[in-house]
Protein backbone atom coordinates (compact mmCIF):
# COMPACT_ATOMS: atom_id res chain seq x y z
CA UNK A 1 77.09 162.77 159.53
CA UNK A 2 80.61 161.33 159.75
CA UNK A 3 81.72 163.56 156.66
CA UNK A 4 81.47 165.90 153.79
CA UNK A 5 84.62 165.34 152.19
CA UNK A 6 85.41 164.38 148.34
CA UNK A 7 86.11 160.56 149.56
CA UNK A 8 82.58 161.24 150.90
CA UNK A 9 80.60 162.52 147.82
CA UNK A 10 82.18 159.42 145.91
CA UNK A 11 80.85 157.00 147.84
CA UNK A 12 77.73 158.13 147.43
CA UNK A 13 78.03 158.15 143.68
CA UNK A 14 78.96 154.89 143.80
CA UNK A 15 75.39 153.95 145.06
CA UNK A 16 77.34 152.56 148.82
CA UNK A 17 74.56 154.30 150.56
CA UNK A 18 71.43 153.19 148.95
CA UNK A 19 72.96 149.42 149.15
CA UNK A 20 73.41 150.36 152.82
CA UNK A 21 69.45 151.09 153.21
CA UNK A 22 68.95 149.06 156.17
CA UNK A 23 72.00 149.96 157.96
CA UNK A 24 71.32 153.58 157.75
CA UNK A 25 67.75 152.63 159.30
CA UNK A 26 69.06 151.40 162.11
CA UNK A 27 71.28 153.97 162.83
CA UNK A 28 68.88 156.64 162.39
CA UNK A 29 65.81 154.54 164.65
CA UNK A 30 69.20 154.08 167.60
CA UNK A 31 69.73 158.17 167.41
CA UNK A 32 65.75 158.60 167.13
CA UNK A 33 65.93 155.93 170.86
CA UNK A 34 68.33 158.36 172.56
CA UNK A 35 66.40 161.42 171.46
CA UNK A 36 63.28 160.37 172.88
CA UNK A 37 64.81 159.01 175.96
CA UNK A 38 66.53 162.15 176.91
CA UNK A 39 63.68 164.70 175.76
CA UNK A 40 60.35 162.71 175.16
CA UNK A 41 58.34 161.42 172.61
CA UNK A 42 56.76 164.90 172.07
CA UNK A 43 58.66 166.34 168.81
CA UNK A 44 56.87 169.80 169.91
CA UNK A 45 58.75 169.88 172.79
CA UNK A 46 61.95 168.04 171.38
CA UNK A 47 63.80 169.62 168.64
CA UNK A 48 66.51 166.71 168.48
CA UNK A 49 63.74 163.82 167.94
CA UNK A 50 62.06 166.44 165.35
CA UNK A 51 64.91 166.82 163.18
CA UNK A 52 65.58 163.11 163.41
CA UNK A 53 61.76 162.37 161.78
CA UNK A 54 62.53 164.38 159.27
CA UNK A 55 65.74 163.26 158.34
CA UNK A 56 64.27 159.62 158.61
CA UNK A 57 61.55 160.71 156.32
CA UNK A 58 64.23 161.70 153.86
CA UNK A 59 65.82 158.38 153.13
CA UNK A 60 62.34 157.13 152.97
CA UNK A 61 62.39 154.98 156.71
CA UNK A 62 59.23 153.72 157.05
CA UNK A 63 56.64 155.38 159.41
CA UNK A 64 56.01 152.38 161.75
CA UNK A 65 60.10 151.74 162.16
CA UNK A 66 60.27 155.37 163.41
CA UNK A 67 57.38 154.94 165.41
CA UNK A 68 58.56 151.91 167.24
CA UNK A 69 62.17 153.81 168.06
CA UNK A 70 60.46 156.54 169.61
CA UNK A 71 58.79 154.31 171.63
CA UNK A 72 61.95 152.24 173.02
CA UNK A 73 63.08 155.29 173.97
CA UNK A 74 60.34 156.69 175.90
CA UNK A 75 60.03 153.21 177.71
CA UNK A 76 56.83 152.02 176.09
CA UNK A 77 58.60 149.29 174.35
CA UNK A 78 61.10 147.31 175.21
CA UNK A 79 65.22 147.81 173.47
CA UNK A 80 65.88 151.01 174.07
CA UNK A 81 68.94 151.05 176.44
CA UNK A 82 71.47 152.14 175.22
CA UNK A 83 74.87 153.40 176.05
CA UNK A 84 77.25 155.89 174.08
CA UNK A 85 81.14 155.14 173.73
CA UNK A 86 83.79 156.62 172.15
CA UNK A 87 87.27 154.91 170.80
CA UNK A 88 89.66 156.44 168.41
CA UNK A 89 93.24 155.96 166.96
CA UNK A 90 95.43 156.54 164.07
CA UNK A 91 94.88 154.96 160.79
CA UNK A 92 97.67 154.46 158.24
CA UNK A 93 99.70 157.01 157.74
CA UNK A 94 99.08 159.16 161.17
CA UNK A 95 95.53 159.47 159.93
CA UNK A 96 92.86 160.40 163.09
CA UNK A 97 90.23 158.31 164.01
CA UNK A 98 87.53 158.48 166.31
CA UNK A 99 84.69 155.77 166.00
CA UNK A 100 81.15 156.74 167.84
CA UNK A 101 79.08 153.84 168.89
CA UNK A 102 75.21 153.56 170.41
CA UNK A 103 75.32 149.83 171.86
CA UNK A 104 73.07 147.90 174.21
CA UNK A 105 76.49 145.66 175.06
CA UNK A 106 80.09 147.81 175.71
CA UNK A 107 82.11 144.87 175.52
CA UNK A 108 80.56 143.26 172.60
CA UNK A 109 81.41 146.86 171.00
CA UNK A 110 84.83 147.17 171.92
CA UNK A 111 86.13 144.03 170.83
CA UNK A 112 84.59 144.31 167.32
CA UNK A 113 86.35 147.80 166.73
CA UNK A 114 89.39 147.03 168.24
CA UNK A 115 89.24 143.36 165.39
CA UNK A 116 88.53 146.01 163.04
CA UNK A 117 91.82 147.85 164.14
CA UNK A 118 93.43 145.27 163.96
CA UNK A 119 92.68 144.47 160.86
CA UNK A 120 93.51 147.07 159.52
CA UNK A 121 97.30 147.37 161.06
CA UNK A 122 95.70 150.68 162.66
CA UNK A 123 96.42 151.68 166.83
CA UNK A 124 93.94 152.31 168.94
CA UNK A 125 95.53 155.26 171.41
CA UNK A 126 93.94 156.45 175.09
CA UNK A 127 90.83 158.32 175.32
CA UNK A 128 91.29 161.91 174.56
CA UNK A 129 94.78 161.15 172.66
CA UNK A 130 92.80 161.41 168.84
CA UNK A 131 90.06 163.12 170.16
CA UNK A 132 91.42 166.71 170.78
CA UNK A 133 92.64 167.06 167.05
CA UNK A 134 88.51 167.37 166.69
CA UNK A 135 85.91 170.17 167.76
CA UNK A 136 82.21 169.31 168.12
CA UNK A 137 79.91 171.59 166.03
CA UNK A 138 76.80 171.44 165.01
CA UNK A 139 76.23 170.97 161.03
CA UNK A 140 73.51 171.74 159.18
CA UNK A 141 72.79 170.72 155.32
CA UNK A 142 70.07 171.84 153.20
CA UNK A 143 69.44 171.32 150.08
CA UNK A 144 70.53 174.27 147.78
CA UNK A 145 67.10 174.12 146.14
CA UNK A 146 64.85 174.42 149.33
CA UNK A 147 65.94 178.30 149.87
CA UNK A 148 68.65 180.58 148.24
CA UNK A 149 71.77 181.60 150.05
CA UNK A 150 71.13 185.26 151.25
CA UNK A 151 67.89 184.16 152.86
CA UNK A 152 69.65 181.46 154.42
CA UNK A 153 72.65 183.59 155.64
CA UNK A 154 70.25 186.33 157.47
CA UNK A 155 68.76 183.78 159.35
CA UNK A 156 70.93 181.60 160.34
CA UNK A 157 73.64 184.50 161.35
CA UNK A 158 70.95 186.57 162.81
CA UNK A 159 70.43 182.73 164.96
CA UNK A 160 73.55 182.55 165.95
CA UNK A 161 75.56 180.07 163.47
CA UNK A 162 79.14 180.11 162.90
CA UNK A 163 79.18 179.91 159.23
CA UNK A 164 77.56 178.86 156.03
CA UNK A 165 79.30 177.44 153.05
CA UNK A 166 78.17 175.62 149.91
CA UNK A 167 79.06 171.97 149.31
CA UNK A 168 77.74 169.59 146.60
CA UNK A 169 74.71 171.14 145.57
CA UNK A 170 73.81 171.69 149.62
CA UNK A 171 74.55 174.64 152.33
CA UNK A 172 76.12 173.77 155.23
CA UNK A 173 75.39 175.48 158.56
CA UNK A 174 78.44 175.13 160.93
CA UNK A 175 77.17 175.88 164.60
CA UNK A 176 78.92 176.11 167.93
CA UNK A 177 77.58 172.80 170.55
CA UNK A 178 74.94 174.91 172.41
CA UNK A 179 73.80 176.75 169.51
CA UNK A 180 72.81 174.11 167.74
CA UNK A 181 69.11 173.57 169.13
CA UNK A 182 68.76 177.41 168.13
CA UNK A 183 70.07 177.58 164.99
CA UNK A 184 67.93 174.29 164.11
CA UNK A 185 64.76 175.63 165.12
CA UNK A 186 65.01 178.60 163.63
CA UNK A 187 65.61 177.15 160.58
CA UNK A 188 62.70 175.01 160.89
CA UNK A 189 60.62 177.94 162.04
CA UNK A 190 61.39 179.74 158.68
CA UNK A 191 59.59 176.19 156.72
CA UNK A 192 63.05 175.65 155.70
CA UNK A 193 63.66 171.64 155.11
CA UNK A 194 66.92 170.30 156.40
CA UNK A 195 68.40 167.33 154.83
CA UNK A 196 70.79 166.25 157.96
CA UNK A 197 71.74 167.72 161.04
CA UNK A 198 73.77 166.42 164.11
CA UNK A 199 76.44 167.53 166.53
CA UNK A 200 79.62 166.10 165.25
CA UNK A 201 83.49 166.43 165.12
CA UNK A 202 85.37 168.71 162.42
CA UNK A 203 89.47 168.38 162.45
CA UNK A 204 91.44 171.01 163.26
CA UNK A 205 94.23 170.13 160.13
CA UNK A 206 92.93 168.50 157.59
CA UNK A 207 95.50 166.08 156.15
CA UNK A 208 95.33 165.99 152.57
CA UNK A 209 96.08 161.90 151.34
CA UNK A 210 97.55 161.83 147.81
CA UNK A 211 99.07 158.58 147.29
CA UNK A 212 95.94 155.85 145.84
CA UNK A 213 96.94 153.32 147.74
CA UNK A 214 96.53 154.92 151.00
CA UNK A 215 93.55 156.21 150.39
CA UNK A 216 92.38 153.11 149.32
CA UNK A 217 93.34 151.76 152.51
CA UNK A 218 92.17 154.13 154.84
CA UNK A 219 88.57 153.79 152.98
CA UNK A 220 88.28 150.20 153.39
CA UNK A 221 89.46 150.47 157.46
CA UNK A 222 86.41 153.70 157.26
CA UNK A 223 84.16 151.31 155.60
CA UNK A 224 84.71 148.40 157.88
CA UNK A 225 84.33 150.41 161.36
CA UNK A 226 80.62 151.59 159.47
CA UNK A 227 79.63 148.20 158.99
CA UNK A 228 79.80 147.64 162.61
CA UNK A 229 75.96 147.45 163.79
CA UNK A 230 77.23 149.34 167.19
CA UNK A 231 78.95 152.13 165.23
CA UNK A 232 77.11 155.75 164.46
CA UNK A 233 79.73 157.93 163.28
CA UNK A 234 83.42 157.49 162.04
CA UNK A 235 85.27 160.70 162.02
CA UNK A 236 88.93 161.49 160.51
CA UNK A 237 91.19 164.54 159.48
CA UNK A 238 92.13 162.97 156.01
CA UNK A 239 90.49 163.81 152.48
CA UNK A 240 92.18 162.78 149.26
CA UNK A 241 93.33 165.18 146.57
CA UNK A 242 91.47 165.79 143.30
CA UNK A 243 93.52 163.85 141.34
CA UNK A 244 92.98 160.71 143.67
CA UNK A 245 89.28 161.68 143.90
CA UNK A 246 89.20 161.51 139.76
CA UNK A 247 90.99 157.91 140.14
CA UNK A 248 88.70 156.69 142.44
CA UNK A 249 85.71 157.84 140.27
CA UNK A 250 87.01 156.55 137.23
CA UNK A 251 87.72 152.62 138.99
């Protein structure tokens, strides 16, 4: 859940994410690995690898992929080492980036996004440098149709959440780190379906791109870094104006 921005919602009118099926399977079965490993195969007892199923239900991943992943990472099969890493730097334009990557081989993971970098004419910058511009939260969407907002604002207040706004036809729950697991249970508790939930980074600033060019640019270097097989999440502190946002639409 790299990002809810405009730039965002027109990728995915532009189909990117249904041609990206399999990639988005993978990504899902390496987070569904980790979850398992860390907390069990048991989704009563795991609230992480619970959410994941149902998120992988909801782009359709087939029952016998998410079956296998839980299994590599509870040790019954074998594939499911695998090591976090973190690398970030600034994009064109100043723009913050911070690329998160699941990967079974560090240095084969590093020298594909600092190529992609490179690429790009972006800088990679020491840990921590890009980093503290971001806070981790925990989001939360759900679909506006699955409950109304009132209902959803008791409970999730009442569990502890941060906030709840409306964005593209979805709430979104913002949560603090270790409130997450809380808030996401109690959700669940209440039959309420969540579309996508993770821990992930929100920018302080938001920087606001308004030349097409740029934006162009930075969304091909954004694109690139998630075509990585290594890479989970990209996050930045840019989003594009409206008027950019209609260009892009219209192209």
């Amino acid at each position: 859940m790299s990002g809810h921005s405009k730039w965002a919602n027109i990728k995915h009118k532009k189909g990117k994410a249904d041609a990206a099926r399999g990639k988005i399977f993978s990504k899902i079965a390496k987070e569904i690995m980790v979850a398992a490993s860390q907390g069990g195969g048991n989704v009563d007892d795991n609230i992480t690898l619970r959410a994941l199923i149902q998120k992988a239900k909801g782009v359709s991943m087939p029952k016998d992929n998410i079956d296998r992943a839980i299994k590599k990472g509870t040790g019954e099969l074998e594939g499911g080492q695998l090591e976090e890493g973190s690398y970030e730097g600034y994009a064109a334009g100043g723009i913050a980036v911070v690329v998160k990557v699941l990967t079974d081989n560090k240095n084969r993971s590093i020298a594909e996004v600092r190529h992609a970098f490179t690429k790009a004419n972006a800088s990679m910058a020491d840990q921590g440098a890009v980093s503290r511009m971001f806070q981790r939260k925990g989001q939360i969407l759900i679909d506006a149709d699955k409950t109304d907002e009132e209902t959803l604002m008791d409970l999730v207040l009442e569990a502890g959440a941060e906030d709840l706004k409306t964005e593209h036809d979805q709430f979104e729950v913002t949560t603090g780190p270790h409130d997450f697991d809380v808030v996401s249970e109690a959700i669940t508790t209440a039959g309420i379906d969540m579309a996508d939930s993770a821990i992930t980074l929100i920018p302080d600033l938001v920087v606001e791109v308004t030349d097409l060019d740029q934006a162009k640019s930075i969304m091909r270097f954004v694109d690139a870094l998630e075509e990585l097989d290594d890479v989970q999440d990209v996050y930045t502190n840019f989003d594009i104006s409206d008027e950019i946002a209609a260009q892009l639409e219209a192209e």
